[in-house]
PDB file of N, CA and C in Angstrom:
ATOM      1  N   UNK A   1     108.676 136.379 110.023  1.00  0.00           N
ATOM      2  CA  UNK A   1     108.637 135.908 108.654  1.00  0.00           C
ATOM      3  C   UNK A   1     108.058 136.996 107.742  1.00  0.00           C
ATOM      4  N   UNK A   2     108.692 137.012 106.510  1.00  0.00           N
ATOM      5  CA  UNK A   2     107.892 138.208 105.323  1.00  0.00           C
ATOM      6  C   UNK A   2     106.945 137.708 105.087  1.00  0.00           C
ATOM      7  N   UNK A   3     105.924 136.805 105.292  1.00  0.00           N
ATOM      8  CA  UNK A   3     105.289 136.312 104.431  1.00  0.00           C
ATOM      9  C   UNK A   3     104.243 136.303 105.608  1.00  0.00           C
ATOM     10  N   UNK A   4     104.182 136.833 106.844  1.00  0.00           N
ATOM     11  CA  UNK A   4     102.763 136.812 107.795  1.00  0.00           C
ATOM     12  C   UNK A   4     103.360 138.233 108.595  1.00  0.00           C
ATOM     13  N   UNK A   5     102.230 138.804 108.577  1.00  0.00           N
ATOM     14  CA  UNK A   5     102.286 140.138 109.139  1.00  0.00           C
ATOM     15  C   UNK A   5     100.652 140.408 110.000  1.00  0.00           C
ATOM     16  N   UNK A   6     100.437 141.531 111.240  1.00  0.00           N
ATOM     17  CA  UNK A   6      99.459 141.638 111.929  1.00  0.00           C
ATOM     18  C   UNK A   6      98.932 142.767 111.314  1.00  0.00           C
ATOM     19  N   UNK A   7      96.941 142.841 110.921  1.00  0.00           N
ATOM     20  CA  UNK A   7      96.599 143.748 110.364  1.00  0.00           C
ATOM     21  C   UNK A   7      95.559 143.984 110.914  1.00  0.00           C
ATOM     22  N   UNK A   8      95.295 144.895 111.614  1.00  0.00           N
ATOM     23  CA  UNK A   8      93.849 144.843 112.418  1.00  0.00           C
ATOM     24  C   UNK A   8      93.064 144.043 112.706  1.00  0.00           C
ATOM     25  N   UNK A   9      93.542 143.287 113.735  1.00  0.00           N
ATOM     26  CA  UNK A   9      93.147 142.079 114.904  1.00  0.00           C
ATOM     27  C   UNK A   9      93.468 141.056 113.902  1.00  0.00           C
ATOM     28  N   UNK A  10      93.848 140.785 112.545  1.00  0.00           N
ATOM     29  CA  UNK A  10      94.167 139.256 112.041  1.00  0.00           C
ATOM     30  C   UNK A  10      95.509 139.615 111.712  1.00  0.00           C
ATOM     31  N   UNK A  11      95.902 138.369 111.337  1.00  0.00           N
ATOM     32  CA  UNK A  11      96.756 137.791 110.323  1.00  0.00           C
ATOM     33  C   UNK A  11      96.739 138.211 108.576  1.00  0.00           C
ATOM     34  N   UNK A  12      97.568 138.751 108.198  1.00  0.00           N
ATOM     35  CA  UNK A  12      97.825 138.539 106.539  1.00  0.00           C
ATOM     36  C   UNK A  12      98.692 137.905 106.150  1.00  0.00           C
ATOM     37  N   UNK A  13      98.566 136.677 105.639  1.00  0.00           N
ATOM     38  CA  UNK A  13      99.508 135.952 105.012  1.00  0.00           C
ATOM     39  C   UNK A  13      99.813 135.821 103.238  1.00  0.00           C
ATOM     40  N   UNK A  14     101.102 136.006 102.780  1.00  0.00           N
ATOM     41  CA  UNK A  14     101.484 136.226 101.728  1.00  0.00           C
ATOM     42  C   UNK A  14     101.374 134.520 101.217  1.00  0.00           C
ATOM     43  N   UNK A  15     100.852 133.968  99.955  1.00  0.00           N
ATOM     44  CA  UNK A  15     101.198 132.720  99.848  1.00  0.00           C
ATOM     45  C   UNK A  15     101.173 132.615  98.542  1.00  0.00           C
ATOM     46  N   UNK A  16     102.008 131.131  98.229  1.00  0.00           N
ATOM     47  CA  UNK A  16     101.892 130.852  96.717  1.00  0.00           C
ATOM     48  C   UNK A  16     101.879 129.377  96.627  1.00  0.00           C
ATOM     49  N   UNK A  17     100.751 129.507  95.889  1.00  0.00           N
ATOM     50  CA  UNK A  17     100.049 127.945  95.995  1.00  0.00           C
ATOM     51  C   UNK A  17      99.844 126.949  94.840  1.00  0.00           C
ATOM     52  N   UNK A  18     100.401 125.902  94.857  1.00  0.00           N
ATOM     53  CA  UNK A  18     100.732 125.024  93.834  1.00  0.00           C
ATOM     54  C   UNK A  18      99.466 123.870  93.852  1.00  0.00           C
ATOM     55  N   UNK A  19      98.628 124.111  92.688  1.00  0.00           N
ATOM     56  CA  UNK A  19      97.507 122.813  92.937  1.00  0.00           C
ATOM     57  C   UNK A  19      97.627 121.626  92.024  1.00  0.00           C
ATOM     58  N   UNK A  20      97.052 120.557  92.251  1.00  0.00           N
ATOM     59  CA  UNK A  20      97.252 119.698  91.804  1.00  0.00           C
ATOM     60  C   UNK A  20      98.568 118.362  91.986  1.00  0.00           C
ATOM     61  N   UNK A  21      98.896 118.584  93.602  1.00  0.00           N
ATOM     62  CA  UNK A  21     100.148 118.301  94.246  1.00  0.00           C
ATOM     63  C   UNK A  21      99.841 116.979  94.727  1.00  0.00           C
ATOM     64  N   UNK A  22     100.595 116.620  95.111  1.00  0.00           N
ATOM     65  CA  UNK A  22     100.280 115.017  95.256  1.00  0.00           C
ATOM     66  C   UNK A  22      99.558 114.838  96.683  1.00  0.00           C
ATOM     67  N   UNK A  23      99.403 116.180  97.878  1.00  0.00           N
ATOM     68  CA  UNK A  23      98.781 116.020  98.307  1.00  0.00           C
ATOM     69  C   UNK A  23      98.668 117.487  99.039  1.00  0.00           C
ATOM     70  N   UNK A  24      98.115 118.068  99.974  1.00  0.00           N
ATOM     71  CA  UNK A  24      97.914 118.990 100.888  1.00  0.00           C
ATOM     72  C   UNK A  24      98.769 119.452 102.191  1.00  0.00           C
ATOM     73  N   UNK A  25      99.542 120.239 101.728  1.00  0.00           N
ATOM     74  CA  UNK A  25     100.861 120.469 102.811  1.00  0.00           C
ATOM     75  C   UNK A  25     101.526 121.813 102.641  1.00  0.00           C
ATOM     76  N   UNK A  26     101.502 122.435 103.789  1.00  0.00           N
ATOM     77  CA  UNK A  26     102.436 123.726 103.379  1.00  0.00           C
ATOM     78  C   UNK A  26     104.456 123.092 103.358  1.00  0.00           C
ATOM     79  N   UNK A  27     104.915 123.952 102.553  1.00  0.00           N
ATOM     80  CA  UNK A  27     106.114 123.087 102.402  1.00  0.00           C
ATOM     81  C   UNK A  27     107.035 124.090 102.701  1.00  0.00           C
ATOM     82  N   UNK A  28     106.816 125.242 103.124  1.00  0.00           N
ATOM     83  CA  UNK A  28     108.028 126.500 103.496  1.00  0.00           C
ATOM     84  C   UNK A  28     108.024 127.889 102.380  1.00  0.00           C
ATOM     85  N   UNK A  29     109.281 128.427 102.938  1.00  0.00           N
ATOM     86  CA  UNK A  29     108.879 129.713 102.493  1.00  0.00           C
ATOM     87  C   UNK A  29     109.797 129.601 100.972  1.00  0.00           C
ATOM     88  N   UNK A  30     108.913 130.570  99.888  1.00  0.00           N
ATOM     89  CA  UNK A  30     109.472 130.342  98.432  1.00  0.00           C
ATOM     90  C   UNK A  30     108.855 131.814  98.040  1.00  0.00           C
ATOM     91  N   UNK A  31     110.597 132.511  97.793  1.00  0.00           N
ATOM     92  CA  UNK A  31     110.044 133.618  97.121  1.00  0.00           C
ATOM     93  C   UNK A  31     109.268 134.702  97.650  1.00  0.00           C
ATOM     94  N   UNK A  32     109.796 134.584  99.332  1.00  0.00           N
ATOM     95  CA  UNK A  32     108.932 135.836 100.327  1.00  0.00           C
ATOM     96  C   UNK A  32     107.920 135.340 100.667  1.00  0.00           C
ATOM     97  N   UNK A  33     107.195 134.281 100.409  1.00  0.00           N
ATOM     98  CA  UNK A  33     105.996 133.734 100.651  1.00  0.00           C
ATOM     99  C   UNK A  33     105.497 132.490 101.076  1.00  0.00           C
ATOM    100  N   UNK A  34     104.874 131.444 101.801  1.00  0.00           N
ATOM    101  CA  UNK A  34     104.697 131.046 102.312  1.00  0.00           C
ATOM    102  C   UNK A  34     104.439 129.630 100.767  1.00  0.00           C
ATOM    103  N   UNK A  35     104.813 128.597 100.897  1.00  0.00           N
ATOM    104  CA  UNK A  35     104.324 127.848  99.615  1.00  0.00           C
ATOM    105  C   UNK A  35     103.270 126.746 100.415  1.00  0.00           C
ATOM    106  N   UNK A  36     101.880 126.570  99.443  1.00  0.00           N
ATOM    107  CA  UNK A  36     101.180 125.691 100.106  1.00  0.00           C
ATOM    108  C   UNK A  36     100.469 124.801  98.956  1.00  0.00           C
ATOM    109  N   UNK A  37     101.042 123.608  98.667  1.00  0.00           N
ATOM    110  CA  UNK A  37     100.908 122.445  97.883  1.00  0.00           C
ATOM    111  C   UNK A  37      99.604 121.626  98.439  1.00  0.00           C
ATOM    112  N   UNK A  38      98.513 122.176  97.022  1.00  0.00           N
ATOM    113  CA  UNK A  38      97.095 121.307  97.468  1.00  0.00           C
ATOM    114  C   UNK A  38      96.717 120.467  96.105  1.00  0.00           C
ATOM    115  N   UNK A  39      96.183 119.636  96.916  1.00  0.00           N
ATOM    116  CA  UNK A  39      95.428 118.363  96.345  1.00  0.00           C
ATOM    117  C   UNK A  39      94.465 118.326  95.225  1.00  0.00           C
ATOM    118  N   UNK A  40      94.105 119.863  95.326  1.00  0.00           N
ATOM    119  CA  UNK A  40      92.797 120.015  94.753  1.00  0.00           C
ATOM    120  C   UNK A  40      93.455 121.060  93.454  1.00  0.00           C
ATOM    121  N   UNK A  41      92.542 120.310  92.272  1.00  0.00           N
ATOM    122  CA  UNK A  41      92.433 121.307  90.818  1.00  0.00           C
ATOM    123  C   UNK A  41      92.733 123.027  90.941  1.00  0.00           C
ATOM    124  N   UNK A  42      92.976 123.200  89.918  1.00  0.00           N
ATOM    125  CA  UNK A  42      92.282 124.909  90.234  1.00  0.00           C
ATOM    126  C   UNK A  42      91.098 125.086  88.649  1.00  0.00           C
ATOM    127  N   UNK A  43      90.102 124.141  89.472  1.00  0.00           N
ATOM    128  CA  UNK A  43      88.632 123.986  88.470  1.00  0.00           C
ATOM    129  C   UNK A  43      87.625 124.930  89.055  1.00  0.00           C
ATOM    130  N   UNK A  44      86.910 125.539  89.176  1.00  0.00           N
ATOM    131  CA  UNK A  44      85.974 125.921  89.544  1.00  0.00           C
ATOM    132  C   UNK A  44      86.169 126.436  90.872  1.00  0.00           C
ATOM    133  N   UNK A  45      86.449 126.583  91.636  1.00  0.00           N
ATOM    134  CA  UNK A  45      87.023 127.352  93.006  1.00  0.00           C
ATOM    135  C   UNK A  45      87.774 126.370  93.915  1.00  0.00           C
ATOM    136  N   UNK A  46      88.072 125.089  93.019  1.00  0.00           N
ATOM    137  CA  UNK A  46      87.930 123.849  93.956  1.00  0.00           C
ATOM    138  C   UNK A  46      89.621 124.198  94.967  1.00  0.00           C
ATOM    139  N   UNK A  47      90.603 124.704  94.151  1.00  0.00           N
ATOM    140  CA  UNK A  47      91.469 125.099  95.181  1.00  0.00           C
ATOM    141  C   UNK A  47      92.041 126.290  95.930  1.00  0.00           C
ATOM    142  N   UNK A  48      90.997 127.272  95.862  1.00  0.00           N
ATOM    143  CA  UNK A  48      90.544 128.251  96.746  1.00  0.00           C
ATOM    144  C   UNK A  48      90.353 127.381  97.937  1.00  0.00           C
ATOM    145  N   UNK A  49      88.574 126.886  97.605  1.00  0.00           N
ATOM    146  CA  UNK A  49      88.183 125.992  98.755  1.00  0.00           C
ATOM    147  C   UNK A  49      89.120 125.351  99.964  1.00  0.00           C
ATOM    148  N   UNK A  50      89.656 124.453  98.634  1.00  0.00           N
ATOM    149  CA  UNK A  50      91.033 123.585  99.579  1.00  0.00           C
ATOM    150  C   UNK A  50      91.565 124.293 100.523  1.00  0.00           C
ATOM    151  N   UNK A  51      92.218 125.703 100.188  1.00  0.00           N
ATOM    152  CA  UNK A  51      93.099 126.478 101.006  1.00  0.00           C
ATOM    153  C   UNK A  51      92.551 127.030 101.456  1.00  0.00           C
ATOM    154  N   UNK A  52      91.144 127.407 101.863  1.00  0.00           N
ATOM    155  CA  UNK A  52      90.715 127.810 102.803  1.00  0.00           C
ATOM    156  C   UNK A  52      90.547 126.513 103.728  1.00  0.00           C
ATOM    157  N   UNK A  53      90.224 125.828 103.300  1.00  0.00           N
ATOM    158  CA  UNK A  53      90.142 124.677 104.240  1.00  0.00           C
ATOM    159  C   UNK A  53      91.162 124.216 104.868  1.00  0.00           C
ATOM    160  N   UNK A  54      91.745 123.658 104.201  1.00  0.00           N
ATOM    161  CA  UNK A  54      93.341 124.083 105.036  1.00  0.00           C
ATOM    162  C   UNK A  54      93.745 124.993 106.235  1.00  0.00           C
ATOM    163  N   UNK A  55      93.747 126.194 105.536  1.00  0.00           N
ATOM    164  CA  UNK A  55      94.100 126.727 106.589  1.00  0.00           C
ATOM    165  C   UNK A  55      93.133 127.073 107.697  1.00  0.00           C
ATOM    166  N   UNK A  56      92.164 126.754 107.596  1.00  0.00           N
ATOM    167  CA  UNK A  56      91.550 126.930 108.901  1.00  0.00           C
ATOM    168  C   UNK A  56      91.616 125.603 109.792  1.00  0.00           C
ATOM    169  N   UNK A  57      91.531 124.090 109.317  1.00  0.00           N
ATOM    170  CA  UNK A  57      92.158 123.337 109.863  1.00  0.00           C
ATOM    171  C   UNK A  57      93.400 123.309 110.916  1.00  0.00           C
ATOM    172  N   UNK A  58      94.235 123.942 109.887  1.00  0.00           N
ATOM    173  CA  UNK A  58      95.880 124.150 110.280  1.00  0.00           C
ATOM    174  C   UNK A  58      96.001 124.921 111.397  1.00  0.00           C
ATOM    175  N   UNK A  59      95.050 126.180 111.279  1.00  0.00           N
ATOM    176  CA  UNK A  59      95.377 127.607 112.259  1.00  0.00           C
ATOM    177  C   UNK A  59      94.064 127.540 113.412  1.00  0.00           C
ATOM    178  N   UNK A  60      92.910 126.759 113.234  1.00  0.00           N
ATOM    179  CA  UNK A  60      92.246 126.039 114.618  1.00  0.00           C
ATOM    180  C   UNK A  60      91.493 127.384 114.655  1.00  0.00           C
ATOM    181  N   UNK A  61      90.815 128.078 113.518  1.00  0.00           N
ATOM    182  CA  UNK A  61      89.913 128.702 113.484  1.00  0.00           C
ATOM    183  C   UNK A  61      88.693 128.339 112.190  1.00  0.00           C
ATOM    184  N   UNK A  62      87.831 129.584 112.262  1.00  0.00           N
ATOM    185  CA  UNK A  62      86.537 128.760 111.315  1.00  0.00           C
ATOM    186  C   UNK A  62      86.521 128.899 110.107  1.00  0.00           C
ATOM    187  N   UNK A  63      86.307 128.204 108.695  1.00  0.00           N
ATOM    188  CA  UNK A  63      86.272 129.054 107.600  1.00  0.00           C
ATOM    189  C   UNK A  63      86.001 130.301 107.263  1.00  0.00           C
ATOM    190  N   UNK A  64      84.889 130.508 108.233  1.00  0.00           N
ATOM    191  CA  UNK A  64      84.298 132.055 108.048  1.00  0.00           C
ATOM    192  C   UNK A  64      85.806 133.151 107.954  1.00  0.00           C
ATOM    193  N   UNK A  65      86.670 132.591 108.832  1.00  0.00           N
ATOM    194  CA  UNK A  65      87.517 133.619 109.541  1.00  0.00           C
ATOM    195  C   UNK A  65      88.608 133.959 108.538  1.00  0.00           C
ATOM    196  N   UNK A  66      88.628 132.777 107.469  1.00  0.00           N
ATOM    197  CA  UNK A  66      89.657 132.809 106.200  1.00  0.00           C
ATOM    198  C   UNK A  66      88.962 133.832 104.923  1.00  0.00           C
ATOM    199  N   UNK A  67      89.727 134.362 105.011  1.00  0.00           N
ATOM    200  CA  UNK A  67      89.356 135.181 103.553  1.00  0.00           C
ATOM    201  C   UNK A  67      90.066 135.542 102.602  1.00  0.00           C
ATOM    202  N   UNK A  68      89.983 135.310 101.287  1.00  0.00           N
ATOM    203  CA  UNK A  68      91.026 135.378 100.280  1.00  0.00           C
ATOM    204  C   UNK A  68      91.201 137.558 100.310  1.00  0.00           C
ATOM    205  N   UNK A  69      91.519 137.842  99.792  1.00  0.00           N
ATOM    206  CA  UNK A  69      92.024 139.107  99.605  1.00  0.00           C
ATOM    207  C   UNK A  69      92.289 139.941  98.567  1.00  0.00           C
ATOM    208  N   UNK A  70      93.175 138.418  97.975  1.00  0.00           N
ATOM    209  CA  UNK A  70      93.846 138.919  96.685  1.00  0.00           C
ATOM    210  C   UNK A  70      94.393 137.353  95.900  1.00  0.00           C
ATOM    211  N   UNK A  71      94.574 137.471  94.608  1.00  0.00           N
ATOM    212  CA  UNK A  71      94.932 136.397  93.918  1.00  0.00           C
ATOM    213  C   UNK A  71      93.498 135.415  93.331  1.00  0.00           C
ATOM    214  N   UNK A  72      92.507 135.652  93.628  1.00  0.00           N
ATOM    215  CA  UNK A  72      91.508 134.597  93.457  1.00  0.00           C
ATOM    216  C   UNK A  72      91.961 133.321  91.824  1.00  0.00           C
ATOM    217  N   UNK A  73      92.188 133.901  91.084  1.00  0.00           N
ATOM    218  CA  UNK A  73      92.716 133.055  89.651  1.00  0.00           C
ATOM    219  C   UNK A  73      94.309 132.929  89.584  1.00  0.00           C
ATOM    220  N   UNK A  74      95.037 133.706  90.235  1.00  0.00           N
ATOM    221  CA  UNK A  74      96.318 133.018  90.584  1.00  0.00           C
ATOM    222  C   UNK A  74      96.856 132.427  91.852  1.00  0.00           C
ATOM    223  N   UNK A  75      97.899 131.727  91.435  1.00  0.00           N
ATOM    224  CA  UNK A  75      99.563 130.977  92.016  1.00  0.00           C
ATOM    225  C   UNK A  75      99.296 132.009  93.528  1.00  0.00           C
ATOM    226  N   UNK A  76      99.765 133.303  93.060  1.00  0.00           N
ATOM    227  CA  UNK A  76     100.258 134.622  94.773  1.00  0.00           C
ATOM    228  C   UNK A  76      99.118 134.321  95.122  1.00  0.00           C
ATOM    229  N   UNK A  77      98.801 134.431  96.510  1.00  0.00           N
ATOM    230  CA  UNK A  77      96.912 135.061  96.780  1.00  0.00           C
ATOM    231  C   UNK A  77      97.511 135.691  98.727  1.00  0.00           C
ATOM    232  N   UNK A  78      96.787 136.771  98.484  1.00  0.00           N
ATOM    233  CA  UNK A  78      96.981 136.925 100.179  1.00  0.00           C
ATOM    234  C   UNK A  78      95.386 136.470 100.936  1.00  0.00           C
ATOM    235  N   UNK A  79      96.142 136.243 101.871  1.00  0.00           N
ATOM    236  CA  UNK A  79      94.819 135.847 102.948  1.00  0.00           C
ATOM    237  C   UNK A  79      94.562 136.522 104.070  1.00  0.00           C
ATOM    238  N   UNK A  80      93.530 136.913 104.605  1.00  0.00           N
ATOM    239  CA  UNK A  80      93.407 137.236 106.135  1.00  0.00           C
ATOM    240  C   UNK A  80      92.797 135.937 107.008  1.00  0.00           C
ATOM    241  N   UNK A  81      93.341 136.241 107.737  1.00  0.00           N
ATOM    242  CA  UNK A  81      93.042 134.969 109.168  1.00  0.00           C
ATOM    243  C   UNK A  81      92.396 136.069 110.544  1.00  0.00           C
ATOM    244  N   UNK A  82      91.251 135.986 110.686  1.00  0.00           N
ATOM    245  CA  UNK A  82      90.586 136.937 111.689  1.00  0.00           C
ATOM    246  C   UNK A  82      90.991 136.006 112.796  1.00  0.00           C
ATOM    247  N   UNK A  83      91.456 136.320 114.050  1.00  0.00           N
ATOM    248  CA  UNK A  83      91.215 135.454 115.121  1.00  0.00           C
ATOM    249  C   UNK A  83      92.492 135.190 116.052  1.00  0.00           C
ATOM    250  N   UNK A  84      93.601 135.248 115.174  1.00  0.00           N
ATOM    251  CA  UNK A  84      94.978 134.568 114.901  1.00  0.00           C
ATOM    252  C   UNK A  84      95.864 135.710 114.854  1.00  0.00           C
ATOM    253  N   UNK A  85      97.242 135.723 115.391  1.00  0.00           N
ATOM    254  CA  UNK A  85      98.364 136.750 115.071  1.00  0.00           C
ATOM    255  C   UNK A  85      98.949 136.178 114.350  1.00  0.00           C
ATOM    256  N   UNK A  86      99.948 136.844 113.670  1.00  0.00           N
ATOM    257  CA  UNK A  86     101.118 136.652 112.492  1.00  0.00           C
ATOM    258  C   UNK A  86     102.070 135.455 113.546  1.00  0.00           C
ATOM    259  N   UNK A  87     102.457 136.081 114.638  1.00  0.00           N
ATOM    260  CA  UNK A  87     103.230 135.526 115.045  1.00  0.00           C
ATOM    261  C   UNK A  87     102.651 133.273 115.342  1.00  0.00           C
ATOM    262  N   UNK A  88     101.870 133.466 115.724  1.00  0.00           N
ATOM    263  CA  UNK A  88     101.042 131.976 115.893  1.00  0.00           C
ATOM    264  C   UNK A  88     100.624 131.475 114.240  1.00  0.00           C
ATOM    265  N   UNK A  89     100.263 131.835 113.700  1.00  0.00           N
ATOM    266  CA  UNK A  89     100.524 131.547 112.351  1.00  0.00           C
ATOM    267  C   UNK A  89     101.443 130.756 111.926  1.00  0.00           C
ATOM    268  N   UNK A  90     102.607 131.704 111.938  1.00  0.00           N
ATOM    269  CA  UNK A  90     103.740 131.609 111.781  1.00  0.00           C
ATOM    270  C   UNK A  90     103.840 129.930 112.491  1.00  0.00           C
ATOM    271  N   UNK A  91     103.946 130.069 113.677  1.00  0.00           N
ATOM    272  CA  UNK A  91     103.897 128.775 114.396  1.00  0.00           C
ATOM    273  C   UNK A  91     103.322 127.450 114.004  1.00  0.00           C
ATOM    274  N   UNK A  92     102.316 127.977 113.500  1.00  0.00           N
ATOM    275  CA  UNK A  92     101.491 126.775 112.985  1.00  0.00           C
ATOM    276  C   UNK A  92     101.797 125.939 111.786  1.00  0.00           C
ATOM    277  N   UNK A  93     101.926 127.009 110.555  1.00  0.00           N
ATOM    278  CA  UNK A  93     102.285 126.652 109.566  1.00  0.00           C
ATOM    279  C   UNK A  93     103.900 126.179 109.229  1.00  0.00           C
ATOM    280  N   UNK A  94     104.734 127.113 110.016  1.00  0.00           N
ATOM    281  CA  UNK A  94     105.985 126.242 109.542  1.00  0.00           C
ATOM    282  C   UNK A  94     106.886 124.944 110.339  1.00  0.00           C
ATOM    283  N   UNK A  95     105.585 124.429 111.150  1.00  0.00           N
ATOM    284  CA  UNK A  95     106.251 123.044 111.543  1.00  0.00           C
ATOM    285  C   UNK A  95     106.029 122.565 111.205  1.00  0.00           C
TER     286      UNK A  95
END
């Protein structure tokens, strides 16, 4: 997938994230990138949070291990996932 690649021992995932969705779900790939529809505002970090939370839920590692990268005030944001390959990622998120 374009949108998860392996970067020194993690995961980078490309994503674009829609808040304020009727609920918390990655929904497929949009635009090279991974789309992930959350629940939560984008008030105060509240859907950062979410998507970190999320995805560490999703990918069965710790928050610590999620880290934003890039995008913090926008829609794009890349992530690293310490722990995890692109390829299992991949797995996780698009079923």
């Amino acid at each position: 997938m374009a949108w998860a690649r392996d970067e020194g021992g993690a995961a980078v995932l490309e994503l674009l994230v829609q808040p304020r969705a009727s609920r918390t779900r990655a929904v497929g790939e949009h635009d090279g990138r991974l789309k992930i529809q959350l629940a939560a505002p984008p008030v105060d970090g509240a859907a950062n949070a979410a998507l970190v939370e999320f995805l560490a839920v999703a990918l069965g590692v710790r928050r610590a291990d999620v880290v934003l990268l890039r995008g913090e005030t926008g829609r794009r944001k890349t992530v690293r996932v310490a722990g995890i390959t692109a390829a299992a990622a991949v797995a996780a998120l698009a079923s």
